[in-house]
Protein backbone atom coordinates (compact mmCIF):
# COMPACT_ATOMS: atom_id res chain seq x y z
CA UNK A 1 -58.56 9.12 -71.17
CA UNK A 2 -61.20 10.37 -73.57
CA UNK A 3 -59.25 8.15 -76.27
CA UNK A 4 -58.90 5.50 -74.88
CA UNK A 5 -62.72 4.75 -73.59
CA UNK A 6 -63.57 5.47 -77.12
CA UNK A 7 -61.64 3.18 -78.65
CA UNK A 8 -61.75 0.45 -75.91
CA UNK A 9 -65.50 1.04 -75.28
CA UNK A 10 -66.85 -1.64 -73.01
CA UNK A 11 -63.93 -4.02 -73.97
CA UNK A 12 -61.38 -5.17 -71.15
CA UNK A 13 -57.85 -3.24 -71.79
CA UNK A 14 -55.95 -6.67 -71.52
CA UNK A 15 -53.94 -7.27 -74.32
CA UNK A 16 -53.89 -10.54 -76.74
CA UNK A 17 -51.54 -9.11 -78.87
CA UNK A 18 -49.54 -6.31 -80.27
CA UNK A 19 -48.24 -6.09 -83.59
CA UNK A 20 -46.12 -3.46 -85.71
CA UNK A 21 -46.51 -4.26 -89.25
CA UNK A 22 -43.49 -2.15 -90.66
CA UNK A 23 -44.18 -3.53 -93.81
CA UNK A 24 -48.01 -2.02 -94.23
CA UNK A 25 -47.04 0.77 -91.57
CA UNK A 26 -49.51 -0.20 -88.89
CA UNK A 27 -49.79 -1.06 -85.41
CA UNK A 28 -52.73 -3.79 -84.51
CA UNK A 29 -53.76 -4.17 -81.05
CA UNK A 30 -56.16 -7.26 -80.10
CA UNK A 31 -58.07 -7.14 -76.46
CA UNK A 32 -59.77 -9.99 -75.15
CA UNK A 33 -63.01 -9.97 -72.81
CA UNK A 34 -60.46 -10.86 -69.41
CA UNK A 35 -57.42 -12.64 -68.61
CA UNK A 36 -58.92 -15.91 -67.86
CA UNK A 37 -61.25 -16.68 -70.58
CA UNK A 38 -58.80 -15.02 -73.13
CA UNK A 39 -61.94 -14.62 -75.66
CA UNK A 40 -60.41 -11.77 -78.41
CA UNK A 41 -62.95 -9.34 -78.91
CA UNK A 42 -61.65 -6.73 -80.17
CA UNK A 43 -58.76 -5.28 -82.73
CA UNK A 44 -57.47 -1.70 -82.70
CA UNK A 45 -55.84 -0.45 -85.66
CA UNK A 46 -53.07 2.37 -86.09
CA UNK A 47 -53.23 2.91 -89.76
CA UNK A 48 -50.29 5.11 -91.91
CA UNK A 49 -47.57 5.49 -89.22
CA UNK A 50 -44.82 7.83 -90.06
CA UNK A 51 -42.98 7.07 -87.01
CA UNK A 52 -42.70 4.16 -84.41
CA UNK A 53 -41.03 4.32 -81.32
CA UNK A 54 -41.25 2.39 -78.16
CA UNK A 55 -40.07 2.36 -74.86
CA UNK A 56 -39.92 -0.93 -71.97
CA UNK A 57 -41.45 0.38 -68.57
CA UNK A 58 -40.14 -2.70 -66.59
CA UNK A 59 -36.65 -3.72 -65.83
CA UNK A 60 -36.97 -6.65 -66.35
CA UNK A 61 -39.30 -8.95 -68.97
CA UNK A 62 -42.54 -10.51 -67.17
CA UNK A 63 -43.47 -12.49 -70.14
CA UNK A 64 -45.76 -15.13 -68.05
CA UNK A 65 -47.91 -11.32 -67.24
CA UNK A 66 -51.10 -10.60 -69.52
CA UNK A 67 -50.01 -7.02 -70.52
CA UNK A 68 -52.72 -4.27 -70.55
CA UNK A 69 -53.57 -1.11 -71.86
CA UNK A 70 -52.96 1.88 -69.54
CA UNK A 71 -54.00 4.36 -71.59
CA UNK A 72 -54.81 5.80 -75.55
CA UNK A 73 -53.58 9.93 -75.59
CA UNK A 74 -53.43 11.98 -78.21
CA UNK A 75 -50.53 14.28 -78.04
CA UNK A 76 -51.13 16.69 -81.00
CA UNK A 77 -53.16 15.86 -83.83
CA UNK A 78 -50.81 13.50 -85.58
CA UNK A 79 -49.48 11.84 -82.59
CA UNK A 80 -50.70 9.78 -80.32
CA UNK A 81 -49.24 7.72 -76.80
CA UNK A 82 -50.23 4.67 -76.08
CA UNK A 83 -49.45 3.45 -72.34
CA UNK A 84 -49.18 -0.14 -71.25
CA UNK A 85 -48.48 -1.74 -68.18
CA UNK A 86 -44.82 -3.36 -69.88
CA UNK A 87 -44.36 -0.30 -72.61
CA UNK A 88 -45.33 2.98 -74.30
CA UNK A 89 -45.45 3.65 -77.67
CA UNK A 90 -44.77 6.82 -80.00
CA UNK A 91 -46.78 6.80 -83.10
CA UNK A 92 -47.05 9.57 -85.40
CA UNK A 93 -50.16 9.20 -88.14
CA UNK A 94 -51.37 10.41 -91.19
CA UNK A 95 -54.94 8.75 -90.39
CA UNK A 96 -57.08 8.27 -87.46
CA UNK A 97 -56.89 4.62 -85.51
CA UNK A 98 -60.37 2.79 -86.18
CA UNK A 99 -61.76 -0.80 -83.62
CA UNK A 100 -62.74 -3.82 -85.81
CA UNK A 101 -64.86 -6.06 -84.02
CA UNK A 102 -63.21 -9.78 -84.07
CA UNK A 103 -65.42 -12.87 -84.66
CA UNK A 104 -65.33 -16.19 -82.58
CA UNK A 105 -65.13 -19.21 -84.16
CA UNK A 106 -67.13 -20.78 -81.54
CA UNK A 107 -71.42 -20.23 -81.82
CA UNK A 108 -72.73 -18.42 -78.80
């Protein structure tokens, strides 16, 4: 679990969305504060991936359920496992995934 806490930090693991950009190689991963207020907060990025691959963990699609991250594990040092209550995903990467922090259009 030690990468997920550190890229999730104090962020909620619920999922806004979850894009593959095969185009610039990269996976982007957007978590909002909770399922209710749906606030994004924060993106995590997969940069230079060699390989994607990903696998459905539910028979059958639950698309009206907020998905969630399980868990961020590194399997060796280019690839890393990322868990999710609907799917898991294979990555292999050149570089290390980095969290942007997203702004709100609204002033707090």
């Amino acid at each position: 679990m030690e990468l997920t806490e550190q890229l999730l930090g104090d962020c909620s693991p619920y999922i806004s969305n979850l894009v593959y950009d095969i185009d610039v190689r990269m996976l982007f991963i957007e978590c909002f504060d909770d399922p209710e207020a749906q606030n994004p907060l924060l993106r995590i990025v997969f940069p230079s991936i060699l390989s994607y691959a990903e696998t459905s963990l539910i028979n059958e699609p639950e698309d009206e359920t907020v998905d969630d991250i399980v868990s961020i594990e590194r399997i060796d040092p280019r690839k890393i496992v990322i868990t999710t209550y609907k799917k898991e995903i294979l990555l292999t990467l050149t570089e290390e995934p980095f969290v942007e922090e997203i702004e709100g259009d609204d002033n707090e």
